[in-house]
C-alpha atoms as a PDB file:
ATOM      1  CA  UNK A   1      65.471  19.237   0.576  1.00  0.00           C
ATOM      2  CA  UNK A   2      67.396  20.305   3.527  1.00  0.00           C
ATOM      3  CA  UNK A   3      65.007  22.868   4.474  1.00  0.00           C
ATOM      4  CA  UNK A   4      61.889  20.967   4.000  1.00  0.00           C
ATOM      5  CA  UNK A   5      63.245  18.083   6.184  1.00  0.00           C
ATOM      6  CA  UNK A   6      64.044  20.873   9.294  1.00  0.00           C
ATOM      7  CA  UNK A   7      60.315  21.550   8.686  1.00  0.00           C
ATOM      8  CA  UNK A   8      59.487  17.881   8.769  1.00  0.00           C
ATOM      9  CA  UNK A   9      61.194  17.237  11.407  1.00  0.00           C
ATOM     10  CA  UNK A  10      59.664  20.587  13.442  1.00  0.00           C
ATOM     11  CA  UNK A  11      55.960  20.056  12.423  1.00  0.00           C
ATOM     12  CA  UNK A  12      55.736  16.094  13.206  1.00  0.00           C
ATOM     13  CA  UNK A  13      58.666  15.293  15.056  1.00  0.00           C
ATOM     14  CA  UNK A  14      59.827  12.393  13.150  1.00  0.00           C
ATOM     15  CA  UNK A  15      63.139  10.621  12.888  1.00  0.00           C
ATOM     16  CA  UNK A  16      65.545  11.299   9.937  1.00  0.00           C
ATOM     17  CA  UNK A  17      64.789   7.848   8.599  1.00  0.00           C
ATOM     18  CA  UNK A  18      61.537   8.680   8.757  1.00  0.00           C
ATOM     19  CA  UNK A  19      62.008  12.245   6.402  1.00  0.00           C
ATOM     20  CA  UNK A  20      64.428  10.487   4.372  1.00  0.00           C
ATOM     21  CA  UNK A  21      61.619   7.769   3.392  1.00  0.00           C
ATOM     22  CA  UNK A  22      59.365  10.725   2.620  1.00  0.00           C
ATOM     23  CA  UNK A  23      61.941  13.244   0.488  1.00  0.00           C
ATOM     24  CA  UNK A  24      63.073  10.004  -1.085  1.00  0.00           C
ATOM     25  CA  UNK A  25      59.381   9.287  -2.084  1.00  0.00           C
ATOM     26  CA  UNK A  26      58.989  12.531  -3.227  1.00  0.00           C
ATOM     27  CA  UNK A  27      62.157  12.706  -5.681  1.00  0.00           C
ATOM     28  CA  UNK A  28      60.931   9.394  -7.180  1.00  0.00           C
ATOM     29  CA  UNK A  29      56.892  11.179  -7.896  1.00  0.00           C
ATOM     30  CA  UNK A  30      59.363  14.312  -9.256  1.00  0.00           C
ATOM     31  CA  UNK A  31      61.610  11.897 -11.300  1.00  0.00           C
ATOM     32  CA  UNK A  32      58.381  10.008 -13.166  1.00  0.00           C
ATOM     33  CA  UNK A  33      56.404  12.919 -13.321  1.00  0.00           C
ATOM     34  CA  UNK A  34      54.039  13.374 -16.377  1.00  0.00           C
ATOM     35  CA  UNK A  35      52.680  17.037 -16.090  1.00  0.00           C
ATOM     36  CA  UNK A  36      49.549  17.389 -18.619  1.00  0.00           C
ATOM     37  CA  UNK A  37      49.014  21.348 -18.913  1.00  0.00           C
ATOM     38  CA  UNK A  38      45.428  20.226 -20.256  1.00  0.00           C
ATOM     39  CA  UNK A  39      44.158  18.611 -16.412  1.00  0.00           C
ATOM     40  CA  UNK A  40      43.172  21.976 -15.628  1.00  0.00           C
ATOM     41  CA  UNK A  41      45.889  21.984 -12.613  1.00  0.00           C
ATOM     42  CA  UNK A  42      49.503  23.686 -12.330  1.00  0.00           C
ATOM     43  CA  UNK A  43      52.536  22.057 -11.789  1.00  0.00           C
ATOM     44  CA  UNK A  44      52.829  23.511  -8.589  1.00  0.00           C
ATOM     45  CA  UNK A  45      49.562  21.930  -7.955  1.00  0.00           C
ATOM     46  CA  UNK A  46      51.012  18.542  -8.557  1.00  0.00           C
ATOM     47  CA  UNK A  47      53.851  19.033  -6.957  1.00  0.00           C
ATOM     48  CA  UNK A  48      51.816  19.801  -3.538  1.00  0.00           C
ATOM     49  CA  UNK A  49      50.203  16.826  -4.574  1.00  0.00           C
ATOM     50  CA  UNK A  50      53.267  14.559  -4.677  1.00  0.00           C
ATOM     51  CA  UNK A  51      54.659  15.852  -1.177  1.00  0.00           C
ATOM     52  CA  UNK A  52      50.971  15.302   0.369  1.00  0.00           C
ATOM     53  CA  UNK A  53      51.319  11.250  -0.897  1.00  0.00           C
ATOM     54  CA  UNK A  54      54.892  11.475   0.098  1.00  0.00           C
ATOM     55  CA  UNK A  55      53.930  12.081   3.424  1.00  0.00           C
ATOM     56  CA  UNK A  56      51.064   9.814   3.503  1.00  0.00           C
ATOM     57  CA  UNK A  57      52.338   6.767   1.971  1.00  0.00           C
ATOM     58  CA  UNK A  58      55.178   6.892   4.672  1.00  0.00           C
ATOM     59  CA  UNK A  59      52.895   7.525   7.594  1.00  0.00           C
ATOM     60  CA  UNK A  60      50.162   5.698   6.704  1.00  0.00           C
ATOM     61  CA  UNK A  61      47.852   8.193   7.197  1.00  0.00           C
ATOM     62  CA  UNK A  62      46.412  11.777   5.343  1.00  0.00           C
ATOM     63  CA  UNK A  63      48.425  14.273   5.720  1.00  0.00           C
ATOM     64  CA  UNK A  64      47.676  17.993   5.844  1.00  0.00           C
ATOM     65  CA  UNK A  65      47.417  19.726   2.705  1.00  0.00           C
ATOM     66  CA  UNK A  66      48.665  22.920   4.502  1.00  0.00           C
ATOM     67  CA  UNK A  67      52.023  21.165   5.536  1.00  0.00           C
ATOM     68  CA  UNK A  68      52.415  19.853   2.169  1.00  0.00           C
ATOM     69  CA  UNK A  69      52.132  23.052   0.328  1.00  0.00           C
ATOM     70  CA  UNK A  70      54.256  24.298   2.840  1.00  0.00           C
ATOM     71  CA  UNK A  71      57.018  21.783   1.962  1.00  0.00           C
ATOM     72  CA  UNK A  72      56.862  22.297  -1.449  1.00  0.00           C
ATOM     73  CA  UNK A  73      57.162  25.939  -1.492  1.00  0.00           C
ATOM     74  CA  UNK A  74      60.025  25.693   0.440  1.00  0.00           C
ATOM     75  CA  UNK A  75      61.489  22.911  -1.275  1.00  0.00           C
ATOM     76  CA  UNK A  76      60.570  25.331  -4.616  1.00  0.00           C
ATOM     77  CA  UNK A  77      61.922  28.866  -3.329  1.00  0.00           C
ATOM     78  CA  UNK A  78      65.662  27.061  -2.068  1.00  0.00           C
ATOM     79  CA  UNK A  79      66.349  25.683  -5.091  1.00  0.00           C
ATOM     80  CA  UNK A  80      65.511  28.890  -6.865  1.00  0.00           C
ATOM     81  CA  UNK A  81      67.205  31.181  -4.498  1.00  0.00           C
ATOM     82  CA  UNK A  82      70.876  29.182  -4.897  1.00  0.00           C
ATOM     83  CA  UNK A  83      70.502  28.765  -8.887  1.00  0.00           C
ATOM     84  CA  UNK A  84      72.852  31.251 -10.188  1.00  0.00           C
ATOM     85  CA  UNK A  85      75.576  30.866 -13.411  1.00  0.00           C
ATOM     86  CA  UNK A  86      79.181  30.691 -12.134  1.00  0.00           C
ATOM     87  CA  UNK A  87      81.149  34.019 -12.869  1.00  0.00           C
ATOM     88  CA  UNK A  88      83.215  31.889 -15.586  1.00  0.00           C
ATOM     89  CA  UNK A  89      80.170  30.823 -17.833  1.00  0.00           C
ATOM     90  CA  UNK A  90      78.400  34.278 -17.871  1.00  0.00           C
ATOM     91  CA  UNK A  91      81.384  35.980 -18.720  1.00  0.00           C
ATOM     92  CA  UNK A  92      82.454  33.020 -21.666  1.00  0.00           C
ATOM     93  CA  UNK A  93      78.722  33.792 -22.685  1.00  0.00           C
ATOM     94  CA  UNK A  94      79.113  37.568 -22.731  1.00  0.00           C
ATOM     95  CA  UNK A  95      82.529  37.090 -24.734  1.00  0.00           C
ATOM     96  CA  UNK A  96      80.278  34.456 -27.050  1.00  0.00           C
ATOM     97  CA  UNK A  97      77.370  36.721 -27.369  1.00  0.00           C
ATOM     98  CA  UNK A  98      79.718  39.464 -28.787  1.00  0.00           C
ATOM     99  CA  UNK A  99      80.347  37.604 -31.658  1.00  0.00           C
ATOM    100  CA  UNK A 100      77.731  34.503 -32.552  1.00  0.00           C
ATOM    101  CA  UNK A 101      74.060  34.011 -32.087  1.00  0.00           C
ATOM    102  CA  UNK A 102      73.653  32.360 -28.895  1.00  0.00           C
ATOM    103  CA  UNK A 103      69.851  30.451 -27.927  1.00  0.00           C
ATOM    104  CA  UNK A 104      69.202  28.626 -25.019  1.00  0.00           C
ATOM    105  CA  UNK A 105      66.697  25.509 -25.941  1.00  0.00           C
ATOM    106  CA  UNK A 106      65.485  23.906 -23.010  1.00  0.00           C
ATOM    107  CA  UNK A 107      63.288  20.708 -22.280  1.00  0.00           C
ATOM    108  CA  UNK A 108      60.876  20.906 -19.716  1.00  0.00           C
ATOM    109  CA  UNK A 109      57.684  22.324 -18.269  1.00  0.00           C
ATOM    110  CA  UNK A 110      56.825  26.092 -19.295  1.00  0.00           C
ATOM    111  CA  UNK A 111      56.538  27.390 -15.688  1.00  0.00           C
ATOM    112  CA  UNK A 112      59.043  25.353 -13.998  1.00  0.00           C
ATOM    113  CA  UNK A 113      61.635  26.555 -16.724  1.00  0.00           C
ATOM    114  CA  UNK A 114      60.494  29.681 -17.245  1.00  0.00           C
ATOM    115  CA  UNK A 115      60.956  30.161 -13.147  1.00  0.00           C
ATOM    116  CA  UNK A 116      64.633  29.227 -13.558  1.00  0.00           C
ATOM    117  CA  UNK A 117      65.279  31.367 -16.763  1.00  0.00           C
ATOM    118  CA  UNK A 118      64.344  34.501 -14.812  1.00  0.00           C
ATOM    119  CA  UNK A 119      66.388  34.034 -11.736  1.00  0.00           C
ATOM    120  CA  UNK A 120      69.208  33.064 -13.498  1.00  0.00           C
ATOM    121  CA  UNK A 121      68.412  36.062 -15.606  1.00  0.00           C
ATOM    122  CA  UNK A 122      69.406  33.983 -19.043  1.00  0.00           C
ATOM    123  CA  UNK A 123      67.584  36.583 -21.518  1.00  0.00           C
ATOM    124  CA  UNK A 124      70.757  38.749 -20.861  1.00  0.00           C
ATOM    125  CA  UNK A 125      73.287  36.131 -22.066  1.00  0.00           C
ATOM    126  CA  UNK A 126      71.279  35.033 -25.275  1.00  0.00           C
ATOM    127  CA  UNK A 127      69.707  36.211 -28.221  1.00  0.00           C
ATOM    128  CA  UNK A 128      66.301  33.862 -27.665  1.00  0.00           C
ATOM    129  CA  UNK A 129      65.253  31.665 -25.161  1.00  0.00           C
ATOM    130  CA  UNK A 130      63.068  28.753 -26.067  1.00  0.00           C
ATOM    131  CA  UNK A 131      61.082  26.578 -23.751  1.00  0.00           C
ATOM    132  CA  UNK A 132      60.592  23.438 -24.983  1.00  0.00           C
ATOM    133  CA  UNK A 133      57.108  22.679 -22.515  1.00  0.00           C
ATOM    134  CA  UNK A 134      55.999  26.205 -24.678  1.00  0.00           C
ATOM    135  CA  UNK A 135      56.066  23.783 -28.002  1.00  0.00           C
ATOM    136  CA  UNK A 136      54.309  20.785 -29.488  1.00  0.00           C
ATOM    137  CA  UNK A 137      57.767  19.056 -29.465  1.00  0.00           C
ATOM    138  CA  UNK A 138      60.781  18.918 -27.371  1.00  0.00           C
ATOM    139  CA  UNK A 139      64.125  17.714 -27.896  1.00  0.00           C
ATOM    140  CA  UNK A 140      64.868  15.639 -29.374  1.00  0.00           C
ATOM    141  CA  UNK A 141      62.711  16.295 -32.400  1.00  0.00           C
ATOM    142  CA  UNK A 142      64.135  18.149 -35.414  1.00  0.00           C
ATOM    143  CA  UNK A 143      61.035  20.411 -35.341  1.00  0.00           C
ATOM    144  CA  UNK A 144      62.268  22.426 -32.375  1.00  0.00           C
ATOM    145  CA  UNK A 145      65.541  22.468 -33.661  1.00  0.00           C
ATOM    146  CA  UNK A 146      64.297  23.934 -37.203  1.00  0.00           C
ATOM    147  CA  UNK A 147      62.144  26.786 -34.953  1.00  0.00           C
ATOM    148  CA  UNK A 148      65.341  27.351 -33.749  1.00  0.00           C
ATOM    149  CA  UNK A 149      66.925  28.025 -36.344  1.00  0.00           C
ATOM    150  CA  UNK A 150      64.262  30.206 -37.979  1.00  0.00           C
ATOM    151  CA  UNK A 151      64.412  32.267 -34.806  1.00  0.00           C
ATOM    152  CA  UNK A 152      67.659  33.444 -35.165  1.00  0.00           C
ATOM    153  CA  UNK A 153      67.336  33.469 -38.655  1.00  0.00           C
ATOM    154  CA  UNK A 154      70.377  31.227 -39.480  1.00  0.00           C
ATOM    155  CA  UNK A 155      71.171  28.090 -41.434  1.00  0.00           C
ATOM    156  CA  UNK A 156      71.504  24.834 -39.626  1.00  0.00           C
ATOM    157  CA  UNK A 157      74.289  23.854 -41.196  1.00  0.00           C
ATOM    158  CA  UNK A 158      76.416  27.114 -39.578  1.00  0.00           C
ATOM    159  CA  UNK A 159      75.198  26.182 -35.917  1.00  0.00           C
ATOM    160  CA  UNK A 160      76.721  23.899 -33.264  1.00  0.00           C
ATOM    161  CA  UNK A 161      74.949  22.629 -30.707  1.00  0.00           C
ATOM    162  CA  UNK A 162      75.996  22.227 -26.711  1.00  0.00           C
ATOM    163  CA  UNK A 163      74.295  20.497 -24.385  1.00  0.00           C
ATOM    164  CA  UNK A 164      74.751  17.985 -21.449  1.00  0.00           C
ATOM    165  CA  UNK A 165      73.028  15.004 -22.626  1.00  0.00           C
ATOM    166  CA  UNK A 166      73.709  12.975 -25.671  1.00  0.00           C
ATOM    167  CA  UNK A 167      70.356  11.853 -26.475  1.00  0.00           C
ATOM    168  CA  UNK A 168      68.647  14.554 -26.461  1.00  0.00           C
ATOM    169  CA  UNK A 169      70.275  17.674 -27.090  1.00  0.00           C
ATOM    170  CA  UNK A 170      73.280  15.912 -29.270  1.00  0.00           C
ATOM    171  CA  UNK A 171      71.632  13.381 -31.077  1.00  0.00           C
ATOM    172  CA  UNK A 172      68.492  15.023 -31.748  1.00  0.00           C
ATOM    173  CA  UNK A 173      70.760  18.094 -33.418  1.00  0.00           C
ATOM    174  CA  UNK A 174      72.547  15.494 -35.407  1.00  0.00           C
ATOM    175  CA  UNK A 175      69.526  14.145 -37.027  1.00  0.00           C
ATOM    176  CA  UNK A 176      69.357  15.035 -40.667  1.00  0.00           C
ATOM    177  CA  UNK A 177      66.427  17.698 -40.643  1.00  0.00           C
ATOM    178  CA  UNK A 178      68.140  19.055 -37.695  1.00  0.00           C
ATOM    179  CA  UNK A 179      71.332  19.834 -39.547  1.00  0.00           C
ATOM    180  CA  UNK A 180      74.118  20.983 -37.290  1.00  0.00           C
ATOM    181  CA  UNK A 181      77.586  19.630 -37.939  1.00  0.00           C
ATOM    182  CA  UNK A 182      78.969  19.552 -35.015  1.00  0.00           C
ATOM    183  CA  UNK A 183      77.365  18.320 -31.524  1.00  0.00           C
ATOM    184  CA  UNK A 184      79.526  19.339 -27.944  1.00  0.00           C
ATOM    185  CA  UNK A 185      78.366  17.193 -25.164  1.00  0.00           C
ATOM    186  CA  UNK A 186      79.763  18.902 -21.838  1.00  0.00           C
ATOM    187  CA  UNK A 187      78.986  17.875 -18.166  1.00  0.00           C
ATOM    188  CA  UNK A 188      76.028  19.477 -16.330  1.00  0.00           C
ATOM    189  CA  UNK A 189      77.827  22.214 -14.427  1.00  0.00           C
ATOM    190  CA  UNK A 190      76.327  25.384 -16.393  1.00  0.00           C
ATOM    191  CA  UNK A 191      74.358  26.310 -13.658  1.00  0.00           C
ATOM    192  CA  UNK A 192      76.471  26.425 -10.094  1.00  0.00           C
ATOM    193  CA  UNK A 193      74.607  26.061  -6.780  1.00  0.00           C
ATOM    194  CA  UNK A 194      75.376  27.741  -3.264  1.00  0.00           C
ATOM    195  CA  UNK A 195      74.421  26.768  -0.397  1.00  0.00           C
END
């Protein structure tokens, strides 16, 4: 956000109320964001879309679409350029790797997690990667979890699951068609950020 509020500021001169009003309106459209892959549109696309009304709703008048695509490509290509894994989890995941089945299950739009799985470079550190966005059910729905399992060609009952939120990566692998026995909630600090 930092960057896109230097180009705020540079392209309409406003004050840093002002750009906090707008990023502020645009985390909220991000937050509550309902992406249907079926409009005909890309996320990106909406995205844009949510910085343009960010923009306008604060100023009270249209903005440039130019300016908002600008934003949100900047906005897009920061976060992806400091999203790395710290040096401790890719080497306890190289160590893991050596001797379990590792997958990485992940909620979210295809693109937009896809994106992050490739400049993180996660393929290296498990045996499958599976988007949830890529499947007719996320997490927390035993379905995905049973894919899962099929993928890597194991038995529920001889997986645990780790994740950082309880309700749907721990609960939803408790569930009785999910089968795991055990369920590690840790805090969200996988991925490490540098700025």
């Amino acid at each position: 956000i930092l960057k896109t509020s230097e180009l705020l500021k540079t392209k309409l001169g406003l004050d840093e109320d002002t750009i906090l009003t707008i990023c502020g309106k645009f985390k909220q459209k991000l937050f509550h964001e309902r992406f249907d892959p079926s409009s005909g549109g890309s996320i990106d696309d909406l995205r844009v879309r949510h910085w343009e009304e960010s923009i306008s709703e604060t100023l009270g008048s249209c903005s440039s679409s130019s300016l908002a695509a600008r934003c949100y490509y900047l906005w897009k290509n920061s976060r992806l350029e400091v999203l790395r894994l710290s040096p401790e989890v890719s080497g306890l995941l190289k160590s893991l790797r050596s001797r379990y089945k590792l997958l990485l299950l992940t909620n979210g739009e295809a693109q937009t997690q896809r994106e992050k799985v490739e400049v993180v470079r996660c393929e290296e550190f498990f045996d499958a990667v599976v988007i949830g966005g890529e499947h007719p059910e996320q997490k927390p729905f035993s379905s995905i979890f049973r894919m899962c399992f099929q993928l890597l060609e194991v038995e529920a009952e001889d997986c645990v699951m780790v994740g950082d939120s309880l309700d749907t990566d721990i609960q939803g692998a408790l569930t009785p068609e999910s089968g795991p026995r055990c369920g590690l909630a840790v805090q969200s600090t996988l991925f490490q950020t540098f700025q």
